[in-house]
C-alpha atoms as a PDB file:
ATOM      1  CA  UNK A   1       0.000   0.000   0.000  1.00  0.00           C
ATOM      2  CA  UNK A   2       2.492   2.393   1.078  1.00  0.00           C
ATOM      3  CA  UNK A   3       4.813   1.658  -2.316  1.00  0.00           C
ATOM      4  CA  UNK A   4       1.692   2.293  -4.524  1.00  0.00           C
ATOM      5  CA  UNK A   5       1.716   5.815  -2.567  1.00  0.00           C
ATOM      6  CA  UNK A   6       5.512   6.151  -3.546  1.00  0.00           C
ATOM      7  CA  UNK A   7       4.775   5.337  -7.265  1.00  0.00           C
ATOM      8  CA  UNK A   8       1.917   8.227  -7.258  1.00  0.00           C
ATOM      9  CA  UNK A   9       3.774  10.636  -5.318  1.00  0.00           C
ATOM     10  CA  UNK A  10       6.643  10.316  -7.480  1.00  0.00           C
ATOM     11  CA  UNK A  11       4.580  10.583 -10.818  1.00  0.00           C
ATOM     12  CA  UNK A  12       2.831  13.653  -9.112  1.00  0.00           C
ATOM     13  CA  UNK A  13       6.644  15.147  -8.757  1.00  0.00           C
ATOM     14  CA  UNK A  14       7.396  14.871 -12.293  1.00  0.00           C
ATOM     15  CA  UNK A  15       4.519  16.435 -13.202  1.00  0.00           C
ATOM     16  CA  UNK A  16       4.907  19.087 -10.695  1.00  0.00           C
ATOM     17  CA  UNK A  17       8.301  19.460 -12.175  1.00  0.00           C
ATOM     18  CA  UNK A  18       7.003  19.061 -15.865  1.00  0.00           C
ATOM     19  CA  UNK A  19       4.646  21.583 -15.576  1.00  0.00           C
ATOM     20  CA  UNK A  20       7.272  24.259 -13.825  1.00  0.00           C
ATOM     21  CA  UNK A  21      10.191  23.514 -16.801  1.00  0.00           C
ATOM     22  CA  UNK A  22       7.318  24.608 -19.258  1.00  0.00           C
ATOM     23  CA  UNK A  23       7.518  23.117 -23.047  1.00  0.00           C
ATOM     24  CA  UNK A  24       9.796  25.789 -23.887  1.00  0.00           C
ATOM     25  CA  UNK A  25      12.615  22.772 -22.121  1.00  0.00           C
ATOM     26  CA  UNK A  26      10.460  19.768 -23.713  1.00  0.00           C
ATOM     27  CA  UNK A  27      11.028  20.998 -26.960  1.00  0.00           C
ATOM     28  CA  UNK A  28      14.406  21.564 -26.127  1.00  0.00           C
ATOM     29  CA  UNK A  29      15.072  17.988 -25.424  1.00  0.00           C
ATOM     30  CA  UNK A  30      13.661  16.820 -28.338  1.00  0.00           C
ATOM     31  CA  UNK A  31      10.615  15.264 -26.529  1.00  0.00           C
ATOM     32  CA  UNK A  32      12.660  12.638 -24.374  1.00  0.00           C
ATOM     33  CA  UNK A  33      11.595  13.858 -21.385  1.00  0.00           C
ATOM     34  CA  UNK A  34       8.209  12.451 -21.649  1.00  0.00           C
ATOM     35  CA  UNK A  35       9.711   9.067 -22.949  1.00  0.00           C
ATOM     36  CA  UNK A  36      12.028   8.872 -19.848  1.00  0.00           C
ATOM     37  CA  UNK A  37       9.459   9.646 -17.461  1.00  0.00           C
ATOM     38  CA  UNK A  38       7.075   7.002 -18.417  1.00  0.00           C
ATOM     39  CA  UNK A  39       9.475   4.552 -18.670  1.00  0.00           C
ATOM     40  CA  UNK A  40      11.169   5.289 -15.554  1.00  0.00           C
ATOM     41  CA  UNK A  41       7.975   5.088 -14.037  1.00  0.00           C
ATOM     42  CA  UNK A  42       7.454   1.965 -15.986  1.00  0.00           C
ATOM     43  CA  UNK A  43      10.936   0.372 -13.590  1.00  0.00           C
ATOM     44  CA  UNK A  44       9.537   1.606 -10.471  1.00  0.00           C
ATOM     45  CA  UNK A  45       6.354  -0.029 -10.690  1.00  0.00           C
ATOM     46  CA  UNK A  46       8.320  -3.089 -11.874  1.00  0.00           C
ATOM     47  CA  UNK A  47      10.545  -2.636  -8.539  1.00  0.00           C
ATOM     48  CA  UNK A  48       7.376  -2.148  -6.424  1.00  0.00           C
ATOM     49  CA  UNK A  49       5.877  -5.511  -8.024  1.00  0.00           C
ATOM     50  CA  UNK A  50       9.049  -7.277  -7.509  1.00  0.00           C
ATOM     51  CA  UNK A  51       9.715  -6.138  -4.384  1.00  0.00           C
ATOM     52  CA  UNK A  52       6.074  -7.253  -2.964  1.00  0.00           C
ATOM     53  CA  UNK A  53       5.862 -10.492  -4.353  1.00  0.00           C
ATOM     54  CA  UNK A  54       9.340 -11.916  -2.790  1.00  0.00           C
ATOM     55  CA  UNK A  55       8.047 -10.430   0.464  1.00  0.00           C
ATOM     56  CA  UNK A  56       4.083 -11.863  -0.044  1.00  0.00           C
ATOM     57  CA  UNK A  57       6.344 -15.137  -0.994  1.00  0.00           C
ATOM     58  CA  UNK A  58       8.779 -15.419   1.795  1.00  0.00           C
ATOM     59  CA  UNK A  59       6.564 -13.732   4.768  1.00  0.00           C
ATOM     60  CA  UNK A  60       3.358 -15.919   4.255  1.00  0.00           C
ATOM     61  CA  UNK A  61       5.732 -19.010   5.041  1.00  0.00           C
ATOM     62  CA  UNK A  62       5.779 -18.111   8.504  1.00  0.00           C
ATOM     63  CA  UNK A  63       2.447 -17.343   8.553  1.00  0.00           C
ATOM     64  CA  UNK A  64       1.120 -20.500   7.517  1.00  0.00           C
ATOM     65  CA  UNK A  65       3.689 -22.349   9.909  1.00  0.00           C
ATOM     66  CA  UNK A  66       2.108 -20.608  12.620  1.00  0.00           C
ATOM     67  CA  UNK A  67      -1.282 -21.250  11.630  1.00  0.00           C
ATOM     68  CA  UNK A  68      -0.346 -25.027  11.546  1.00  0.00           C
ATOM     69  CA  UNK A  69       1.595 -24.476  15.286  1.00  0.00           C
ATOM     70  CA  UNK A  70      -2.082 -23.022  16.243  1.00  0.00           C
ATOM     71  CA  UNK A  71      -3.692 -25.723  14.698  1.00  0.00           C
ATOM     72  CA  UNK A  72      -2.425 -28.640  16.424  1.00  0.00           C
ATOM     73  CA  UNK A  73      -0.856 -26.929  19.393  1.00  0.00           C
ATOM     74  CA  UNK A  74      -2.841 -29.353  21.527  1.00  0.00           C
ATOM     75  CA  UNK A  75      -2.262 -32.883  19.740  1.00  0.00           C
ATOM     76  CA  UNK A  76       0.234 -35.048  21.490  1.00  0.00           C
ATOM     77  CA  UNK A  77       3.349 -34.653  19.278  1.00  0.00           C
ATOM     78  CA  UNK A  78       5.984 -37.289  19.389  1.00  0.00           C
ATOM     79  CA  UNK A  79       9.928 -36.312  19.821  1.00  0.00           C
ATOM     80  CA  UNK A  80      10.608 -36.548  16.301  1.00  0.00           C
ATOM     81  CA  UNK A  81       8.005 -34.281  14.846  1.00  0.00           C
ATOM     82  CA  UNK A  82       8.505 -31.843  17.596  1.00  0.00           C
ATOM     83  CA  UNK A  83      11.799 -31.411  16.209  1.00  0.00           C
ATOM     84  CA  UNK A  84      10.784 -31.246  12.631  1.00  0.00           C
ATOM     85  CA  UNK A  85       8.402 -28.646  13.416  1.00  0.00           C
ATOM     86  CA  UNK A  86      11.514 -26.682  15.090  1.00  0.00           C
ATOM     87  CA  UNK A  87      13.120 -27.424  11.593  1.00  0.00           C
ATOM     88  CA  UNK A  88      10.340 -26.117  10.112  1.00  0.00           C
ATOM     89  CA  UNK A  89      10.062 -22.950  12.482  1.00  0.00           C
ATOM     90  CA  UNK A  90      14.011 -21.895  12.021  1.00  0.00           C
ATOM     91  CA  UNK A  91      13.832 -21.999   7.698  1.00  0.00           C
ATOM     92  CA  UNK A  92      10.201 -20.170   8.253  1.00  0.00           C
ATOM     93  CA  UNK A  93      12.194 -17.355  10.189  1.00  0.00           C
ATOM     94  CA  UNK A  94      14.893 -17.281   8.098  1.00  0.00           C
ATOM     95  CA  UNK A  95      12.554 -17.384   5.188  1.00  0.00           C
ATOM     96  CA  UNK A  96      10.953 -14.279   6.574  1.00  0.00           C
ATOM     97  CA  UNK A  97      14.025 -12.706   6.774  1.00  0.00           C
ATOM     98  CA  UNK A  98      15.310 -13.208   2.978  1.00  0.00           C
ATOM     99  CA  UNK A  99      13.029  -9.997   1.593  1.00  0.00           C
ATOM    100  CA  UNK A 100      14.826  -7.406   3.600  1.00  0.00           C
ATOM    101  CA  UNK A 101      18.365  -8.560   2.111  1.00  0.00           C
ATOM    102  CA  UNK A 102      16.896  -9.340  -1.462  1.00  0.00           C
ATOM    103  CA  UNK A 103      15.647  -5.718  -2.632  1.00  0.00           C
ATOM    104  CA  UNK A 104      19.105  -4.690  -3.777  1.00  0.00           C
ATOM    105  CA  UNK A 105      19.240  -7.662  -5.868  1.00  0.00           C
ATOM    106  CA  UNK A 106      15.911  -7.571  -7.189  1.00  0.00           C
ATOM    107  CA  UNK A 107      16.773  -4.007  -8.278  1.00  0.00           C
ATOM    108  CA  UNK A 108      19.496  -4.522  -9.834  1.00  0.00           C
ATOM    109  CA  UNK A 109      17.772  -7.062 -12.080  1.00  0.00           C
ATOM    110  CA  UNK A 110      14.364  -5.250 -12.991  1.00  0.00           C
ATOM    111  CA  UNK A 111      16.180  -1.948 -13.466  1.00  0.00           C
ATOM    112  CA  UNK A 112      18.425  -0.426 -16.203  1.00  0.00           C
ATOM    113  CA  UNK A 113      18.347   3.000 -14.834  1.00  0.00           C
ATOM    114  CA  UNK A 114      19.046   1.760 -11.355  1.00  0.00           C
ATOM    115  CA  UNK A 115      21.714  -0.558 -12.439  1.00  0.00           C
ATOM    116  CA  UNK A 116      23.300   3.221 -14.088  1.00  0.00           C
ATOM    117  CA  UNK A 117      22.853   4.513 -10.726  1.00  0.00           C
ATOM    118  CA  UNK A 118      24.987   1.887  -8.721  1.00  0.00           C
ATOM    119  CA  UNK A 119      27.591   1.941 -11.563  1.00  0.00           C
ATOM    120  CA  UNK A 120      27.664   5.689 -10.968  1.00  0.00           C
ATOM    121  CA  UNK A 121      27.795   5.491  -7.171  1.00  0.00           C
ATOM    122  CA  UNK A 122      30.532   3.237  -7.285  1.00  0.00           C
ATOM    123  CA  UNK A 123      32.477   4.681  -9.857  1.00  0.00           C
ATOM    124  CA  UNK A 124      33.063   8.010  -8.407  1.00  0.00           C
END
C-alpha cells in the first residue's frame, strides 16, 4: 500500500516538475523527457511488483507455519516431529528474513536506470 503511494507521489513530482520547466525545455530535449518519465515510471512499478511479491512469498511461510503451530498446538506430538516442526520454524524465520536482504538484488535485475545509478555510485 504504502509503495503504490511512492509510485503516485513520485509521478505527481514529475509532473509538478514538468509543468514548472514549461515546453519551452520539452522541446528543447527533443521530446525525451516524456519518454524517460514514463518509462522510468514503468521500472519503479516493476521494482514495487518485484519487491512485494518476494516479500508476499517469503513472509506468508511463517504465517502458515504458525497457523499449523495453532492448529495442532494441543495434539500429542511425538519427539521426532517436535523437532521437525523446530526445523520447520528456524527456515520459516529465516525465510521471513530473505526480503529485507533481497531488494538490492531484485533491483538490480528489474532496473536499467538503477543498475546506471549503482555503476555511478561506485564509480566516483
Amino acid at each position: 500500500m504504502c509503495g503504490l503511494r511512492s509510485v503516485k507521489n513520485i509521478q505527481r513530482s514529475a509532473q509538478r516538475i514538468e509543468d514548472a520547466t514549461g515546453a519551452l525545455s520539452r522541446s528543447a530535449a527533443g521530446g525525451h523527457s516524456t519518454h524517460s518519465t514514463v518509462a522510468r515510471d514503468r521500472q519503479l512499478a516493476f521494482m514495487l511488483l518485484m519487491d512485494i511479491l518476494i516479500y508476499g512469498l517469503f513472509c506468508s511461510t511463517f504465517a502458515i507455519f504458525l497457523l499449523y503451530q495453532q492448529i495442532t498446538q494441543y495434539d500429542v506430538k511425538s519427539p521426532v516431529q517436535i523437532q521437525i516442526e523446530s526445523i520447520v520454524r528456524n527456515l520459516a524465520q529465516f525465510a521471513a528474513s530473505i526480503p529485507v536482504s533481497t531488494s538490492f538484488y531484485t533491483n538490480m535485475i528489474a532496473s536499467k536506470t538503477f543498475r546506471n545509478e549503482v555503476k555511478k555510485v561506485f564509480s566516483s
